[in-house]
PDB file of N, CA and C in Angstrom:
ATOM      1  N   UNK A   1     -27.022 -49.330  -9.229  1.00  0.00           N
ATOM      2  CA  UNK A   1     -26.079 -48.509  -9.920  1.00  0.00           C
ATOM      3  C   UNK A   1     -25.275 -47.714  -8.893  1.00  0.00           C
ATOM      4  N   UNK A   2     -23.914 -47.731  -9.045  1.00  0.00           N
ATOM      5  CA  UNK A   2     -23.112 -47.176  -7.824  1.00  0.00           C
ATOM      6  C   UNK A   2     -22.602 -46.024  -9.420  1.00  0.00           C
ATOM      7  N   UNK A   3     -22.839 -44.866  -8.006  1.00  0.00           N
ATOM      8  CA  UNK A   3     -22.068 -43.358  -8.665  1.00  0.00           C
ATOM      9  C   UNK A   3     -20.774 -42.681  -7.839  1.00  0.00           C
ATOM     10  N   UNK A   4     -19.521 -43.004  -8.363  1.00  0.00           N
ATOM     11  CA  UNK A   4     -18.558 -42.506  -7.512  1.00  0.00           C
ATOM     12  C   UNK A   4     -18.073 -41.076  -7.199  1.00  0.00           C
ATOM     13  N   UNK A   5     -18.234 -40.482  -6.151  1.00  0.00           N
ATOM     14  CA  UNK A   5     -18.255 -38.760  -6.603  1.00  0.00           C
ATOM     15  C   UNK A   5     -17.038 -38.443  -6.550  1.00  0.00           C
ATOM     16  N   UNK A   6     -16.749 -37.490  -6.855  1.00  0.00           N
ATOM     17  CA  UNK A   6     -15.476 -36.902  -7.437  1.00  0.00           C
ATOM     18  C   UNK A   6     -14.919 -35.812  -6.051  1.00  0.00           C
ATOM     19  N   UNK A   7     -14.270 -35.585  -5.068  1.00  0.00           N
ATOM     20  CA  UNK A   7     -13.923 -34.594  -4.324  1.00  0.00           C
ATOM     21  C   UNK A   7     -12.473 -34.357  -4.551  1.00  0.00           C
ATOM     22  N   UNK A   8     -12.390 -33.612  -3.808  1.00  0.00           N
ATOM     23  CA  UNK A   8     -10.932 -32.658  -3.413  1.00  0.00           C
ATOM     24  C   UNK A   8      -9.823 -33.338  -2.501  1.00  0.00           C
ATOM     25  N   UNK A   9      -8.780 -33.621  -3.238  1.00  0.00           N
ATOM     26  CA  UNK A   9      -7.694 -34.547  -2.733  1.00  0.00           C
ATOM     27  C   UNK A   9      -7.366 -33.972  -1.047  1.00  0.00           C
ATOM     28  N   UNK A  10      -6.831 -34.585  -0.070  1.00  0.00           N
ATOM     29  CA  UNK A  10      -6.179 -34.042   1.218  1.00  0.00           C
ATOM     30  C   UNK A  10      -4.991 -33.294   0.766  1.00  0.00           C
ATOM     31  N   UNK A  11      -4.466 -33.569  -0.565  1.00  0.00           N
ATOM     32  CA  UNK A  11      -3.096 -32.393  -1.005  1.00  0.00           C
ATOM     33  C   UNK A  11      -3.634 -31.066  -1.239  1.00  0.00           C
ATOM     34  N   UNK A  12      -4.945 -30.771  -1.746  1.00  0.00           N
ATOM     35  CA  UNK A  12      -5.156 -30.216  -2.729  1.00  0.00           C
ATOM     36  C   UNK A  12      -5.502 -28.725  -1.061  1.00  0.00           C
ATOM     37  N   UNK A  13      -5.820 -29.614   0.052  1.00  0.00           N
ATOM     38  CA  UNK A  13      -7.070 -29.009   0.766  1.00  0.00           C
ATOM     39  C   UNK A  13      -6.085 -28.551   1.730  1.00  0.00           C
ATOM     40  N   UNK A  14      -4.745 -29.235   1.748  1.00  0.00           N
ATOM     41  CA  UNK A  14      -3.317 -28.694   2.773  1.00  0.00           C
ATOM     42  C   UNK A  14      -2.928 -27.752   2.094  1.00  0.00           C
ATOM     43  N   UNK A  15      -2.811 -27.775   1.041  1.00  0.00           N
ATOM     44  CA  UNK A  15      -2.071 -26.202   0.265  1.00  0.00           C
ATOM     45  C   UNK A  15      -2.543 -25.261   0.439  1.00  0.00           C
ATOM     46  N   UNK A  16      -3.650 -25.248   0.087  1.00  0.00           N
ATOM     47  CA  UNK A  16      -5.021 -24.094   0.418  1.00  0.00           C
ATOM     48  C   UNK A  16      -5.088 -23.367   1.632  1.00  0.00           C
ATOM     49  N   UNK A  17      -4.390 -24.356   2.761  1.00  0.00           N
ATOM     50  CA  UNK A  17      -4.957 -24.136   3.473  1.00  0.00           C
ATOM     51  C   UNK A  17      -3.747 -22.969   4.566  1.00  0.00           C
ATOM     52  N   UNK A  18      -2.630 -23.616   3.941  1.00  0.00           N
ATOM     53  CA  UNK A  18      -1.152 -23.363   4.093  1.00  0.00           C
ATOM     54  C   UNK A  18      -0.901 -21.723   3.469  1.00  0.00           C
ATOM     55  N   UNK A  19      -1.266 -21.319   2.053  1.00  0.00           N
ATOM     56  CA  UNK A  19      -1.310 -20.967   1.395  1.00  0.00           C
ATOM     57  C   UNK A  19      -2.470 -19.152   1.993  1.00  0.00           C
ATOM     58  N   UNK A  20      -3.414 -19.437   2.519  1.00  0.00           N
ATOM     59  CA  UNK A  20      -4.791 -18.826   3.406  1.00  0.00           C
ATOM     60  C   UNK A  20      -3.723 -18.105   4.148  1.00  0.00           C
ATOM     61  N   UNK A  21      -2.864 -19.444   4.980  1.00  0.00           N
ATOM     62  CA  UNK A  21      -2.545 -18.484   6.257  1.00  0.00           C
ATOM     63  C   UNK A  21      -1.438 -17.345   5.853  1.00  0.00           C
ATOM     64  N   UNK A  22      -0.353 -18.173   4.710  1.00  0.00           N
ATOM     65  CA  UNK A  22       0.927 -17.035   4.502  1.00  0.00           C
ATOM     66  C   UNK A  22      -0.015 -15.124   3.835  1.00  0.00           C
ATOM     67  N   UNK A  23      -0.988 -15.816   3.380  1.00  0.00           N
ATOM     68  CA  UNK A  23      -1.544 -14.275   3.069  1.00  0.00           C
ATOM     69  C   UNK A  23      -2.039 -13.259   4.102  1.00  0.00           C
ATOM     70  N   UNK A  24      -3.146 -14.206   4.677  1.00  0.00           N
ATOM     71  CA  UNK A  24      -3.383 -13.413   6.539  1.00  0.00           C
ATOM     72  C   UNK A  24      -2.245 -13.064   7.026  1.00  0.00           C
ATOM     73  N   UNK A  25      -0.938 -13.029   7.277  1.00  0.00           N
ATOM     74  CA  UNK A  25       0.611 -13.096   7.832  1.00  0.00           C
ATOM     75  C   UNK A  25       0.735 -12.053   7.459  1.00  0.00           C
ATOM     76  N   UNK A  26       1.224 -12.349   5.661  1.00  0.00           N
ATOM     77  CA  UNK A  26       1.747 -10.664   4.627  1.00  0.00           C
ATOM     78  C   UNK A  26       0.459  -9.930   5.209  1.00  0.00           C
ATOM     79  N   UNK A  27      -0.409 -10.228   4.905  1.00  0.00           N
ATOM     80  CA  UNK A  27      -1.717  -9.198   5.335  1.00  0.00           C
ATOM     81  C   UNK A  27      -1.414  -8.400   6.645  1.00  0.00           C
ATOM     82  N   UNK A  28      -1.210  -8.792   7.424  1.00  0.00           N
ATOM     83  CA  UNK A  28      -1.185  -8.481   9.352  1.00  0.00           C
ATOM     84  C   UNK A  28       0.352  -7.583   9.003  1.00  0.00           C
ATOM     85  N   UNK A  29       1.302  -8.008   8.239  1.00  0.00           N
ATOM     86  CA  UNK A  29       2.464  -7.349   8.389  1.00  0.00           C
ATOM     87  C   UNK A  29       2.353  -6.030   7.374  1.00  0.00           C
ATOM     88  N   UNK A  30       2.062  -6.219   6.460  1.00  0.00           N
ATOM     89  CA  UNK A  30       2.121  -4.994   5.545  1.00  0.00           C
ATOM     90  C   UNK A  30       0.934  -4.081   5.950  1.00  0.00           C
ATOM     91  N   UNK A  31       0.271  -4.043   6.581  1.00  0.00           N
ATOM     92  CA  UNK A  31      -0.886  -3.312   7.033  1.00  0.00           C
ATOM     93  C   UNK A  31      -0.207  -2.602   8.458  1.00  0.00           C
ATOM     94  N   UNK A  32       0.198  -3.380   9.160  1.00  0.00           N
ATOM     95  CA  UNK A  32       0.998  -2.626  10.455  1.00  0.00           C
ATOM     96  C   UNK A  32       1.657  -1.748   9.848  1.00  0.00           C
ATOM     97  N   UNK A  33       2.681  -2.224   8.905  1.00  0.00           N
ATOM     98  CA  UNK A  33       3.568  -1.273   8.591  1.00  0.00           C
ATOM     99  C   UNK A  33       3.526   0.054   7.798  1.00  0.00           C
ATOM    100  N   UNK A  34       2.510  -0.357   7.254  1.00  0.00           N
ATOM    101  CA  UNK A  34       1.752   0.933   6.345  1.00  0.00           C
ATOM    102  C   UNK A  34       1.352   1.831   7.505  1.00  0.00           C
ATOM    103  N   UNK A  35       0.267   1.087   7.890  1.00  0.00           N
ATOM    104  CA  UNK A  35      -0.513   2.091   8.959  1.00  0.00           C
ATOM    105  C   UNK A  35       0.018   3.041   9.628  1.00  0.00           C
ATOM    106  N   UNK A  36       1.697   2.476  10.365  1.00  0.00           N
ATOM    107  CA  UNK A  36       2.390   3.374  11.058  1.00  0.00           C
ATOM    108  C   UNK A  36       3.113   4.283  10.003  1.00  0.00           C
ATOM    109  N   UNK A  37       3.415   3.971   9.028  1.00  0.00           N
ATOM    110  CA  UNK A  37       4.157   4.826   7.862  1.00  0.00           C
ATOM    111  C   UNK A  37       2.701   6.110   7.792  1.00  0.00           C
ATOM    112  N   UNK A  38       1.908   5.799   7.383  1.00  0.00           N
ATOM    113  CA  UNK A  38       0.841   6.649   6.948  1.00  0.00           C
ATOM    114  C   UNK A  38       0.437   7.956   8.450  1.00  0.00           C
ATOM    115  N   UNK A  39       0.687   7.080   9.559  1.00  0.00           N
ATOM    116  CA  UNK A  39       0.439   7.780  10.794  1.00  0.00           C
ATOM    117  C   UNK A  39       1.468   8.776  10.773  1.00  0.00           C
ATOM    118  N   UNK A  40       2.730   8.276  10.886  1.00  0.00           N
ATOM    119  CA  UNK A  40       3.690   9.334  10.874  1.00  0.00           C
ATOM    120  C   UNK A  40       4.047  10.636  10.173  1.00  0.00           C
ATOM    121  N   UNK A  41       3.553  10.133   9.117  1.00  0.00           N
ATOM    122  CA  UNK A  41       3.023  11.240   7.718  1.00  0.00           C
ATOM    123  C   UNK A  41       1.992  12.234   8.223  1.00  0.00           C
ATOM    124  N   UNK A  42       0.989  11.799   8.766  1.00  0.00           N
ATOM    125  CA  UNK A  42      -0.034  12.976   9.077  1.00  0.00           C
ATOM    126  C   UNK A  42       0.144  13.447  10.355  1.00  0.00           C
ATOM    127  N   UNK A  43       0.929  13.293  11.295  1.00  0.00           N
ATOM    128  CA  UNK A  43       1.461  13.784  12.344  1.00  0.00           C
ATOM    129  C   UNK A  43       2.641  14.719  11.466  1.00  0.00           C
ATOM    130  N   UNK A  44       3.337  14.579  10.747  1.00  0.00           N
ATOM    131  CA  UNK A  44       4.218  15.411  10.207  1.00  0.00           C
ATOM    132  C   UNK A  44       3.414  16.443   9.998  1.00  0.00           C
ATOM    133  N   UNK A  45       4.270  18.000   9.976  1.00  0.00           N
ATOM    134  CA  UNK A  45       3.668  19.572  10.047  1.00  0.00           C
ATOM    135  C   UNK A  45       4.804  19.946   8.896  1.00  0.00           C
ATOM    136  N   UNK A  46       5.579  19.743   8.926  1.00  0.00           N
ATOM    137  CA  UNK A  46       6.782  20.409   8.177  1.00  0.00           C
ATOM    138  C   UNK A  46       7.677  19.046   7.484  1.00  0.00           C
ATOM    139  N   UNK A  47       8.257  19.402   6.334  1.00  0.00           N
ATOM    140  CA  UNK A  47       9.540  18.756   5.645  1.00  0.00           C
ATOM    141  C   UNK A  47      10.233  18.104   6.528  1.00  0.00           C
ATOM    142  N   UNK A  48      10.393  18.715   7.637  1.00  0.00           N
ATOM    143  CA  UNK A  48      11.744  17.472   8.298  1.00  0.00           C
ATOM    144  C   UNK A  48      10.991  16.509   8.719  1.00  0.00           C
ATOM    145  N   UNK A  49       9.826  16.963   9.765  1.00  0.00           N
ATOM    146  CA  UNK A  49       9.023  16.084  10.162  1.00  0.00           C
ATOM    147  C   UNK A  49       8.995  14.660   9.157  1.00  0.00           C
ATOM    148  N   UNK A  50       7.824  15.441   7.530  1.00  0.00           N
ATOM    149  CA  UNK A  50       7.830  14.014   6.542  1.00  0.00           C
ATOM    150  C   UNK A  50       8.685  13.499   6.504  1.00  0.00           C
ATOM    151  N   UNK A  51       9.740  13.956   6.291  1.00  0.00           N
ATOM    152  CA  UNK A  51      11.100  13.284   5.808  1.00  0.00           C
ATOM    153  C   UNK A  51      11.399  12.171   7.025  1.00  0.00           C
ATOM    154  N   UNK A  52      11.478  12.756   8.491  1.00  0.00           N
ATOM    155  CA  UNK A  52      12.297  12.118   9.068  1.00  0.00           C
ATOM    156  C   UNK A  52      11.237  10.551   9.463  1.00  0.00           C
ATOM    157  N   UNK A  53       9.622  10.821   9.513  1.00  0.00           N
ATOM    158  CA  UNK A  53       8.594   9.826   9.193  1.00  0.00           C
ATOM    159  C   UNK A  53       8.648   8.758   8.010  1.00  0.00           C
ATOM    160  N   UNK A  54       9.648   9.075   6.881  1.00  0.00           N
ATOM    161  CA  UNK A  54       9.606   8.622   5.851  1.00  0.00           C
ATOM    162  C   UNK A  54      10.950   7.622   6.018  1.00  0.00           C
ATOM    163  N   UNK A  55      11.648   8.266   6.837  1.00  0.00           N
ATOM    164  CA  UNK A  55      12.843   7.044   7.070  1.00  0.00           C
ATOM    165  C   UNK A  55      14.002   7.573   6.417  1.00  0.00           C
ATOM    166  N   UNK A  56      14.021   9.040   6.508  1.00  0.00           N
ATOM    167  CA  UNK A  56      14.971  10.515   5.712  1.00  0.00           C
ATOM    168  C   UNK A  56      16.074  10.829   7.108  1.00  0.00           C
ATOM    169  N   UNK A  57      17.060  11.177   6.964  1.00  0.00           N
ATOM    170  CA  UNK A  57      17.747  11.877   8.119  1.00  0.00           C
ATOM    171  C   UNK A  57      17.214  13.227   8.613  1.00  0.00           C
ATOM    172  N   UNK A  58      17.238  14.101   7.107  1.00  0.00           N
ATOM    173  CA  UNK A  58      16.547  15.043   7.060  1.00  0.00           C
ATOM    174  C   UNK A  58      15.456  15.468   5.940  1.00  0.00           C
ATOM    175  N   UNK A  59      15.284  17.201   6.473  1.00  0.00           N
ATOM    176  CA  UNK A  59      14.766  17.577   4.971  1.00  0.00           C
ATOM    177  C   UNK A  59      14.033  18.943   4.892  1.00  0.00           C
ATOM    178  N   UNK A  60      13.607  19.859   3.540  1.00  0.00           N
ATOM    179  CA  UNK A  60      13.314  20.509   3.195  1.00  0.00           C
ATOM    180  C   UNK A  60      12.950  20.803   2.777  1.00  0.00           C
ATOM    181  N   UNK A  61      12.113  22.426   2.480  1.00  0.00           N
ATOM    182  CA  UNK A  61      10.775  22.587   1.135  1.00  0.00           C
ATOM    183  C   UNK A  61      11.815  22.848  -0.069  1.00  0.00           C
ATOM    184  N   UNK A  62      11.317  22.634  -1.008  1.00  0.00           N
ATOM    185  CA  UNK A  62      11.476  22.954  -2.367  1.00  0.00           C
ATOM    186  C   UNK A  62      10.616  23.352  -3.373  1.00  0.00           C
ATOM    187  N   UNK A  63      10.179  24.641  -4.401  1.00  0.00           N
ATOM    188  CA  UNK A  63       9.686  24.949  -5.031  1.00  0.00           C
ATOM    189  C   UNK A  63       8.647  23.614  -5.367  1.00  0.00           C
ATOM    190  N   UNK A  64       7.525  23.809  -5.906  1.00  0.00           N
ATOM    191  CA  UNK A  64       6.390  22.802  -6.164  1.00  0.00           C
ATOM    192  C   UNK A  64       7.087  22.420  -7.917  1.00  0.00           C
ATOM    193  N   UNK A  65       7.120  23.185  -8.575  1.00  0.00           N
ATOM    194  CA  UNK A  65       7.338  23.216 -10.103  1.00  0.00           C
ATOM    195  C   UNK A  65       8.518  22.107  -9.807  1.00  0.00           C
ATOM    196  N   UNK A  66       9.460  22.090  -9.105  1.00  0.00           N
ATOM    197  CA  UNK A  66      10.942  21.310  -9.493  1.00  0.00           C
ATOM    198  C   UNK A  66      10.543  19.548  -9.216  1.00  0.00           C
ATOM    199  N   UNK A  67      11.105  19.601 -10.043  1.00  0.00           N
ATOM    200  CA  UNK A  67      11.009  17.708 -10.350  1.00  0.00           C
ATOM    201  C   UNK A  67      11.994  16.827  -9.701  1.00  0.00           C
ATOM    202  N   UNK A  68      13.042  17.277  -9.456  1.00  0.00           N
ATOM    203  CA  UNK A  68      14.016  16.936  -8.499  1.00  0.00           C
ATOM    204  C   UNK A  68      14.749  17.923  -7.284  1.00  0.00           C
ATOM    205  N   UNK A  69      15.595  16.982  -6.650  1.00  0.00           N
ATOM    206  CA  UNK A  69      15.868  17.681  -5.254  1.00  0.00           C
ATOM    207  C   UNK A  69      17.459  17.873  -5.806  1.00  0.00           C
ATOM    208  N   UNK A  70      18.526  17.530  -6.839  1.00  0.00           N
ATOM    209  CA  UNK A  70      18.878  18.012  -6.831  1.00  0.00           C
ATOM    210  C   UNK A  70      19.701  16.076  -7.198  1.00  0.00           C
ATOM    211  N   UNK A  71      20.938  16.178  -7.451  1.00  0.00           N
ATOM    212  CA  UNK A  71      21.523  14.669  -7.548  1.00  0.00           C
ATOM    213  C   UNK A  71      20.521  13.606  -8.126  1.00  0.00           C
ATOM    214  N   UNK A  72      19.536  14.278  -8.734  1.00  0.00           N
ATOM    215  CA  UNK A  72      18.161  13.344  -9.411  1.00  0.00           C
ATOM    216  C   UNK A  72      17.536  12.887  -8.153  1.00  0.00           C
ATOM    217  N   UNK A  73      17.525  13.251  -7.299  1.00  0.00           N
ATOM    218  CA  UNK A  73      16.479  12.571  -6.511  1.00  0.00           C
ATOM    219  C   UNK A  73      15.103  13.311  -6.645  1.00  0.00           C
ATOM    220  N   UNK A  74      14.204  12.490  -6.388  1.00  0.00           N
ATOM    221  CA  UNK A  74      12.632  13.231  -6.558  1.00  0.00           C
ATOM    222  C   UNK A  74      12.210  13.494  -5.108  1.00  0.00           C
ATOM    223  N   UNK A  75      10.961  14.257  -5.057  1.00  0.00           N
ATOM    224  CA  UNK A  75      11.195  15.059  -3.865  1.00  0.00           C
ATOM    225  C   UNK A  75      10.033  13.862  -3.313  1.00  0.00           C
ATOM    226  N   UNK A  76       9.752  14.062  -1.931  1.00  0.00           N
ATOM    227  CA  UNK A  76       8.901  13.245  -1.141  1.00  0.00           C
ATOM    228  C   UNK A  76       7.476  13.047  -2.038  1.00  0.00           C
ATOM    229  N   UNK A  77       6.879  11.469  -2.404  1.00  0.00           N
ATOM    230  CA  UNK A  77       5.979  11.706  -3.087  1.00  0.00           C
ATOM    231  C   UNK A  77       4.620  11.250  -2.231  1.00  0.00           C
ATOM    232  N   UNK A  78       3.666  12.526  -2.994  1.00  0.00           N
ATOM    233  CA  UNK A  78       2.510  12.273  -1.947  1.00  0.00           C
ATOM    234  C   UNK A  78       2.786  13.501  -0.729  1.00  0.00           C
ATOM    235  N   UNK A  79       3.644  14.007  -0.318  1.00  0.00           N
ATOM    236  CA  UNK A  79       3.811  15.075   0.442  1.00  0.00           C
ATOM    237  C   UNK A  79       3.856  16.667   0.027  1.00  0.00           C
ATOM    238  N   UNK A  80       3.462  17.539   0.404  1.00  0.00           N
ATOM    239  CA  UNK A  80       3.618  18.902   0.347  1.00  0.00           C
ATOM    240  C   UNK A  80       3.506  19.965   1.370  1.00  0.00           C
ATOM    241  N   UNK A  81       4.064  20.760   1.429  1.00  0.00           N
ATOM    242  CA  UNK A  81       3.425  21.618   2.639  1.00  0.00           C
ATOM    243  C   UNK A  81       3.387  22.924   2.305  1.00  0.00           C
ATOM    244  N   UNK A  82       2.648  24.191   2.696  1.00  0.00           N
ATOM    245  CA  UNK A  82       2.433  25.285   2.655  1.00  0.00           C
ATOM    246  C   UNK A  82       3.412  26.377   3.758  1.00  0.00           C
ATOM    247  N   UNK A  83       3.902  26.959   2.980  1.00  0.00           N
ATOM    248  CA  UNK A  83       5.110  27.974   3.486  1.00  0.00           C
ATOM    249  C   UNK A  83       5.126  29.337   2.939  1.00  0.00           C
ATOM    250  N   UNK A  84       4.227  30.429   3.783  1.00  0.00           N
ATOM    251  CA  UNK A  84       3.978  31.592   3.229  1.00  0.00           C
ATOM    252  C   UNK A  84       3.261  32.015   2.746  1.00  0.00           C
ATOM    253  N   UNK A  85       2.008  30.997   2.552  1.00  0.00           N
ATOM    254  CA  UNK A  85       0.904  30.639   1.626  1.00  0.00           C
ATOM    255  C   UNK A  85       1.353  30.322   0.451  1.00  0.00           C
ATOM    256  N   UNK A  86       2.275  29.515  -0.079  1.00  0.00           N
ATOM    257  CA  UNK A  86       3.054  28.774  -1.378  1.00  0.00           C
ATOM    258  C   UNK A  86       3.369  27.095  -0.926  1.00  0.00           C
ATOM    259  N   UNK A  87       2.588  26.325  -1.824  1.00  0.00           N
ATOM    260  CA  UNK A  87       2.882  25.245  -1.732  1.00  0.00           C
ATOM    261  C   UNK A  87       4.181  24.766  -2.028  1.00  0.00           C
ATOM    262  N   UNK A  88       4.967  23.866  -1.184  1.00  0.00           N
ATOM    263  CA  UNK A  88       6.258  23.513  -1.681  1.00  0.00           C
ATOM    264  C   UNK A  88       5.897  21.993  -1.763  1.00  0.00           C
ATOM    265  N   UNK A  89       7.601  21.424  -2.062  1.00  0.00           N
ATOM    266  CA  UNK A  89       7.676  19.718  -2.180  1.00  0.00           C
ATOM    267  C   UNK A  89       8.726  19.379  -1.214  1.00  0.00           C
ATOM    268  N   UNK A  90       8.706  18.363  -0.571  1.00  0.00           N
ATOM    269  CA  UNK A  90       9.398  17.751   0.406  1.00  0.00           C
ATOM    270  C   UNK A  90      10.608  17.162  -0.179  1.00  0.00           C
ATOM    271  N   UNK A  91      11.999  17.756  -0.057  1.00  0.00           N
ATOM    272  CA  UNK A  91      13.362  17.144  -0.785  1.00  0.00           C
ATOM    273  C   UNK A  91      13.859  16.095   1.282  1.00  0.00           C
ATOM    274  N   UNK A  92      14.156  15.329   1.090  1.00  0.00           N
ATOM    275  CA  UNK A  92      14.562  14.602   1.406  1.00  0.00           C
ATOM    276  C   UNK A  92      16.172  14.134   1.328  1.00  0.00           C
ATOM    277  N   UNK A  93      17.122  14.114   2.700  1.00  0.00           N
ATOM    278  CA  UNK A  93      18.167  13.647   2.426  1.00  0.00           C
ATOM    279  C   UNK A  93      18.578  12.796   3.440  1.00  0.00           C
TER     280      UNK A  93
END
């Protein structure tokens, strides 16, 4: 009695395999780029600093309560800093 087994085509095992590497790639690139985004952020002390880490020209505190910076923009998110002992929000321009 012959039993023929069933495997995994050479198409099936090139895609996969093709497929592995483009993610390791995005992986290696979006991780650099974060990493240094995130670095620059915690080296920031002040608003201009975040801002200018964030890829901002400039920038400034703004009340914590305000929801925008002003032209609808929202203020740096994920950032804050303390000024006077009062937390502010990072407006960005």
């Amino acid at each position: 009695m012959r039993k023929k087994a069933q495997g995994i085509s050479i198409n099936v095992i090139i895609i996969a395999a093709i497929a592995l590497a483009v993610l390791v790639v995005l992986f290696m690139i979006f991780t650099g780029r974060l990493g240094l985004f995130s670095k620059g952020l915690s080296e920031a002390t002040d608003c201009k600093q975040a801002c200018k880490s964030a890829g901002y020209a400039d920038g400034s505190a703004t009340d914590e309560t305000a929801t925008d910076c002003g032209s609808g923009r929202p203020p740096l998110p994920g950032y804050s800093v303390i000024v006077d002992g009062v937390r502010k929000k990072c407006c960005c321009t």
